[in-house]
N, C-alpha and C. Protein backbone atom coordinates (compact mmCIF):
# COMPACT_ATOMS: atom_id res chain seq x y z
N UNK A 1 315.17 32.20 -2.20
CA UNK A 1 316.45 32.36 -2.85
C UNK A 1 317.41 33.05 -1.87
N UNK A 2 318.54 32.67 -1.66
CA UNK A 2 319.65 33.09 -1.01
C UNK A 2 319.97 34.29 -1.34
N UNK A 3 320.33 35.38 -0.51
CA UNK A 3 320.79 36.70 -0.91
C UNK A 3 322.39 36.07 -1.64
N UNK A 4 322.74 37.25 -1.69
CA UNK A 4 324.30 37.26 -2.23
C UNK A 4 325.33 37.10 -1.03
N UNK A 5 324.78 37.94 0.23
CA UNK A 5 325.57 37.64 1.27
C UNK A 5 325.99 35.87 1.96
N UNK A 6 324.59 35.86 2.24
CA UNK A 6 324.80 34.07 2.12
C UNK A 6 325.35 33.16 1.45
N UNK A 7 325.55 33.71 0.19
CA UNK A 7 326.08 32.62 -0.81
C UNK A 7 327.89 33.04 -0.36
N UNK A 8 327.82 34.09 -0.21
CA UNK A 8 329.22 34.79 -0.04
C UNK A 8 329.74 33.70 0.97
N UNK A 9 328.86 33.70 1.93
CA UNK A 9 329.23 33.13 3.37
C UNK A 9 329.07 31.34 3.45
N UNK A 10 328.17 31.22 2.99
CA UNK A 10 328.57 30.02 2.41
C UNK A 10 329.90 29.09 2.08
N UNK A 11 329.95 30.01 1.02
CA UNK A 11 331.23 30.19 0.01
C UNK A 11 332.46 29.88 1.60
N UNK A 12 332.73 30.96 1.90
CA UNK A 12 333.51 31.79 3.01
C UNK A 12 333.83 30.33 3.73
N UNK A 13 332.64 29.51 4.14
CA UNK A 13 332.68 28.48 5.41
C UNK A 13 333.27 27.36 4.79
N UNK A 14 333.39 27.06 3.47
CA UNK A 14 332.98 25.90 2.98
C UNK A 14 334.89 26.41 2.72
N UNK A 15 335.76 27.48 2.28
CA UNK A 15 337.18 27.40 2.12
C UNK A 15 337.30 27.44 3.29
N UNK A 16 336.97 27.61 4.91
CA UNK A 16 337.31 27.87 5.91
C UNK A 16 337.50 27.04 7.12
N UNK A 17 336.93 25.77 6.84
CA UNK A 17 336.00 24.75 7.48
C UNK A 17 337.51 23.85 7.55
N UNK A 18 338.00 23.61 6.20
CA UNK A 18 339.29 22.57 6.22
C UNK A 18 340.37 22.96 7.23
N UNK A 19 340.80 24.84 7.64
CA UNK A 19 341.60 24.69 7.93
C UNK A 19 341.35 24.80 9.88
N UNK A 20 340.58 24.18 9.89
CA UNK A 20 339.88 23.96 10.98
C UNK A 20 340.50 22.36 11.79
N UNK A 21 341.33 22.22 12.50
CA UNK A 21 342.03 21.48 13.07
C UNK A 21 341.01 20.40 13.80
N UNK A 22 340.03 21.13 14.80
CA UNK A 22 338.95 20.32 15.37
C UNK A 22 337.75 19.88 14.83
N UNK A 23 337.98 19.91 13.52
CA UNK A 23 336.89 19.11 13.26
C UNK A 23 336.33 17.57 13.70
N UNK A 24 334.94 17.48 13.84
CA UNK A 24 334.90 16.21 14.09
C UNK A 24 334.88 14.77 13.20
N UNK A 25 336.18 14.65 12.98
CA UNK A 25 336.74 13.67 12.17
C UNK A 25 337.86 13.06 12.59
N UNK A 26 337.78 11.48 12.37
CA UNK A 26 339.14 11.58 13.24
C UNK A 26 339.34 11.06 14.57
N UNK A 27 337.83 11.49 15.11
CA UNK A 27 337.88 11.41 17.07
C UNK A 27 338.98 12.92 17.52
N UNK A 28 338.99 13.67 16.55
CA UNK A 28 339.36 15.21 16.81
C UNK A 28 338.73 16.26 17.33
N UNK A 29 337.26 15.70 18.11
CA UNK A 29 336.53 17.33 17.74
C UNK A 29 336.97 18.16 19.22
N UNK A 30 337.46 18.78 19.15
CA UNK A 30 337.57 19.72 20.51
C UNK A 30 336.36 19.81 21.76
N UNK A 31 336.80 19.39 22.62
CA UNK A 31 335.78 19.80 23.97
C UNK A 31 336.79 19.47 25.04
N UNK A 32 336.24 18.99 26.50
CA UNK A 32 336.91 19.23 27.40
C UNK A 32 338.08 18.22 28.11
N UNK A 33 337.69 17.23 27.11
CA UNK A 33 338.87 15.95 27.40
C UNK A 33 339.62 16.07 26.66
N UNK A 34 339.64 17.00 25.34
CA UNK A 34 340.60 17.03 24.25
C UNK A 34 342.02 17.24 25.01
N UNK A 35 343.29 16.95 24.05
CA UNK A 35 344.49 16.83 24.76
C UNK A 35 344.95 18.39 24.83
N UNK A 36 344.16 19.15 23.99
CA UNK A 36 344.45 20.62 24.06
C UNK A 36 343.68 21.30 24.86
N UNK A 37 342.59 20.82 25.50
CA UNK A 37 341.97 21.58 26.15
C UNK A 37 342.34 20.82 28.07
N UNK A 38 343.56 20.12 28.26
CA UNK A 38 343.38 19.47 29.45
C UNK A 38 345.03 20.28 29.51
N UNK A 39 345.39 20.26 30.75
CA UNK A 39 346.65 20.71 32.03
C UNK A 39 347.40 19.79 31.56
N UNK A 40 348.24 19.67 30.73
CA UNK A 40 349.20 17.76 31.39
C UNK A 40 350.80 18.87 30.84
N UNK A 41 351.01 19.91 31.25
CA UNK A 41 352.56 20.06 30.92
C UNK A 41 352.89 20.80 29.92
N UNK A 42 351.67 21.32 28.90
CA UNK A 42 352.41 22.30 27.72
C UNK A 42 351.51 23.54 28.22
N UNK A 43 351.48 24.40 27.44
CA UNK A 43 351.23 25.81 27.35
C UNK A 43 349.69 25.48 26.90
N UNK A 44 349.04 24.98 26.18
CA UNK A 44 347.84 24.88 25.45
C UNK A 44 346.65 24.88 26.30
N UNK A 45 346.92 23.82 27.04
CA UNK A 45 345.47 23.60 28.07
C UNK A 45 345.25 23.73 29.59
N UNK A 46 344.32 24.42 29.71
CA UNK A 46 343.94 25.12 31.20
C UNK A 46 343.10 24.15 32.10
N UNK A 47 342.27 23.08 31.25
CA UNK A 47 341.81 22.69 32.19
C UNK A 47 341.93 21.25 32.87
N UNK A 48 341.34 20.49 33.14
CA UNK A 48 341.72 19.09 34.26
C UNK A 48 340.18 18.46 33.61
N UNK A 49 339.12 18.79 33.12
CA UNK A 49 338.37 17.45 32.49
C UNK A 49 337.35 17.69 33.96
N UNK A 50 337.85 18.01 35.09
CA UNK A 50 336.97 18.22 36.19
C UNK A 50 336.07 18.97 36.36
N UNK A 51 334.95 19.52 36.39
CA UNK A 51 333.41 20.08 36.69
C UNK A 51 334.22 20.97 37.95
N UNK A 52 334.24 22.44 37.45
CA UNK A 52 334.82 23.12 38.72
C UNK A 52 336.02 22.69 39.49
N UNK A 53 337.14 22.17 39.06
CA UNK A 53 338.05 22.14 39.29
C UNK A 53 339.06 23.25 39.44
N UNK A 54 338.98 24.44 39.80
CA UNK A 54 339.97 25.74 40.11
C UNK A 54 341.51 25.44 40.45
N UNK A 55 341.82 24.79 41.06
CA UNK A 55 343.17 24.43 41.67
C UNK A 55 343.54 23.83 41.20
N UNK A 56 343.72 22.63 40.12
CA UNK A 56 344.25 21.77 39.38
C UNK A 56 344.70 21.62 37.96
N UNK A 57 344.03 22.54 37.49
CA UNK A 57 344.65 22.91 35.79
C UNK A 57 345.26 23.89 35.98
N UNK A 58 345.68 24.71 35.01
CA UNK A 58 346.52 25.79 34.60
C UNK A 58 347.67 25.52 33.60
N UNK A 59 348.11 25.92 32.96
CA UNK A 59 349.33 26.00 31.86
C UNK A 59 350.76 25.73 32.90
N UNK A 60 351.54 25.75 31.70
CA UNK A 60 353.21 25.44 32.30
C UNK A 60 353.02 26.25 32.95
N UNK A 61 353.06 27.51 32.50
CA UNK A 61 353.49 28.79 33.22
C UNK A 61 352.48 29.50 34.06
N UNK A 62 350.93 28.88 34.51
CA UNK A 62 350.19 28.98 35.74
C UNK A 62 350.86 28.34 36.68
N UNK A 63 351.47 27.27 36.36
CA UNK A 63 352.03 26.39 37.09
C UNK A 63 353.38 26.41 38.06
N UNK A 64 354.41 27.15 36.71
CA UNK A 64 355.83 27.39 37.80
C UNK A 64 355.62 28.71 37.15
N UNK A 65 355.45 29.06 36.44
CA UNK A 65 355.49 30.68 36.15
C UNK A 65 356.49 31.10 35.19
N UNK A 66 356.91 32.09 34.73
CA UNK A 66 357.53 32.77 33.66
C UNK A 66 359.07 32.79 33.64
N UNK A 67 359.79 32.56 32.49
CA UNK A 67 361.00 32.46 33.03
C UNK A 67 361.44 34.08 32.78
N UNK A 68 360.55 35.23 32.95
CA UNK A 68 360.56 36.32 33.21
C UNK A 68 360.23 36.46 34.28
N UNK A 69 359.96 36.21 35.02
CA UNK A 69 359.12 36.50 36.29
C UNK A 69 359.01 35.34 37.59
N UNK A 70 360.36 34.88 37.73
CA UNK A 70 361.11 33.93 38.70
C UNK A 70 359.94 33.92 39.99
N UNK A 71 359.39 33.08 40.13
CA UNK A 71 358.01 32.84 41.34
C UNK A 71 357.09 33.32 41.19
N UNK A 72 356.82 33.45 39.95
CA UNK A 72 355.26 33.93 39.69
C UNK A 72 354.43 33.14 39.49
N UNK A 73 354.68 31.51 39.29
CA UNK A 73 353.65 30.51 38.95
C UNK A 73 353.01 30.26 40.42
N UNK A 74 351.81 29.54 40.32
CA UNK A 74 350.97 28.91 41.39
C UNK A 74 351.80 28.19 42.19
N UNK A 75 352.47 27.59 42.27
CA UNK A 75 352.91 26.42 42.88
C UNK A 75 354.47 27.47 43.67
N UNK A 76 354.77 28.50 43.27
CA UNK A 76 355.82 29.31 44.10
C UNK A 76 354.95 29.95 45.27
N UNK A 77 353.73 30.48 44.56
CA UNK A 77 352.71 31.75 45.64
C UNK A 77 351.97 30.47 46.31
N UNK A 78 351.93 29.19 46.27
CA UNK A 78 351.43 28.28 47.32
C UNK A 78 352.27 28.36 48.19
N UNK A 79 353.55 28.43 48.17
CA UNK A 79 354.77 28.44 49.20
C UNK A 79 355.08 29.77 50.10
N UNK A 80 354.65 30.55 49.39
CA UNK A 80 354.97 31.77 50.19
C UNK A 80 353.16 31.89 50.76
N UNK A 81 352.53 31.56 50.55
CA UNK A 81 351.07 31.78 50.98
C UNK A 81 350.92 31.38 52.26
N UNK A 82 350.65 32.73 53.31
CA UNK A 82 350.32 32.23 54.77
C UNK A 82 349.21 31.60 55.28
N UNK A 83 348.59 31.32 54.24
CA UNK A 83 346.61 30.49 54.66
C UNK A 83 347.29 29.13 53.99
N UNK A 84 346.49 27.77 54.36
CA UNK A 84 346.63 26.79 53.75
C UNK A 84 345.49 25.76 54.26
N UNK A 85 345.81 24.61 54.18
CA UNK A 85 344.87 23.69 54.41
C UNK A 85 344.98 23.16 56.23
N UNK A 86 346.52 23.56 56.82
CA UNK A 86 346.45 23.48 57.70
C UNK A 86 346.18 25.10 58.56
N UNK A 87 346.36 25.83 57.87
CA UNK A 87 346.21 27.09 58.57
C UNK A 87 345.12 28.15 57.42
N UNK A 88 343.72 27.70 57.66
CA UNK A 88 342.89 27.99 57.02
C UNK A 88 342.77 29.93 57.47
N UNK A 89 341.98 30.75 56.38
CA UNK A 89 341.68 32.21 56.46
C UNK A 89 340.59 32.04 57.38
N UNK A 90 340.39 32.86 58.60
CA UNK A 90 339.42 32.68 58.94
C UNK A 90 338.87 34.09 59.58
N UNK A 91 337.95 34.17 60.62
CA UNK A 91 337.45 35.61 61.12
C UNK A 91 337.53 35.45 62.81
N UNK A 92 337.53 37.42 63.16
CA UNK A 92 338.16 37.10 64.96
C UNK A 92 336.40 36.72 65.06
N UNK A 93 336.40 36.06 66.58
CA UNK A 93 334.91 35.76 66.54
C UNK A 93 334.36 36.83 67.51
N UNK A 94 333.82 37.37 67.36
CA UNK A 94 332.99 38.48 67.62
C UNK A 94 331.30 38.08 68.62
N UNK A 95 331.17 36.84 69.41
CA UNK A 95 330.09 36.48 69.45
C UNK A 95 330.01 36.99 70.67
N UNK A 96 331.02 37.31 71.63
CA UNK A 96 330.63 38.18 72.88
C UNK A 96 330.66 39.74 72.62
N UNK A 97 330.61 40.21 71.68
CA UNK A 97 330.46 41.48 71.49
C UNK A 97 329.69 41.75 70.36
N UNK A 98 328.46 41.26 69.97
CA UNK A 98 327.64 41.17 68.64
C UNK A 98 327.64 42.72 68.55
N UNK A 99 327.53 43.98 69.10
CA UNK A 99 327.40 45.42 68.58
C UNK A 99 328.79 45.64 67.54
N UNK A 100 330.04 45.38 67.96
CA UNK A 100 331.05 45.89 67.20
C UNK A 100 331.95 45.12 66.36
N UNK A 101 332.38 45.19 65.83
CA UNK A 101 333.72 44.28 65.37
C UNK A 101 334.77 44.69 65.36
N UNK A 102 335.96 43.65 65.75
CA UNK A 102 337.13 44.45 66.28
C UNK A 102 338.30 43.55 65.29
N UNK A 103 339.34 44.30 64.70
CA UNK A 103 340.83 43.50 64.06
C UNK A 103 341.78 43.70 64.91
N UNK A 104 341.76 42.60 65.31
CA UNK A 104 343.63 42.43 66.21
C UNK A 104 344.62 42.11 65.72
């Protein structure tokens, strides 16, 4: 027999369940291709559908940034960013002096 809590909760899931947007009904159920869970231009979705994709999703405002905060999105700090794909971060090489390491 069900305690009282369970029935409570029960109860609880069964008014709670409808106002549940992703349900799977519909071809609605939320996961990672959903239109809310993907990058394409609104505020809602962070990601790209890609397996470790870091650089390619983000929200409007990961994107150009806040209209509080004029160059704060990704795509401003790519521009001011002194490392890139042609001018990668890298280290001084140290292989004729393996005892020390030196910053120039």
């Amino acid at each position: 027999m069900a305690s009282k809590l369970e029935e409570l909760g029960k109860q609880f899931r069964k008014e709670n369940i409808v106002k549940n947007t992703y349900q799977n009904s519909g071809g609605n159920e939320y996961g990672a291709k959903h239109k809310n869970a993907l990058s394409d231009g609104d505020n809602k979705g962070k990601g790209t559908g890609v397996l470790m994709d870091t650089g390619g999703g983000g929200g409007l405002e990961d994107q150009v940034g806040s209209s509080n905060s004029p160059g704060s999105g990704r795509i401003a700090n790519l521009i001011k960013n002194k490392y890139s794909a042609d001018k990668p971060y890298s280290h001084p090489d140290t292989g004729e002096n393996p005892d020390q390491f030196r910053v120039s």
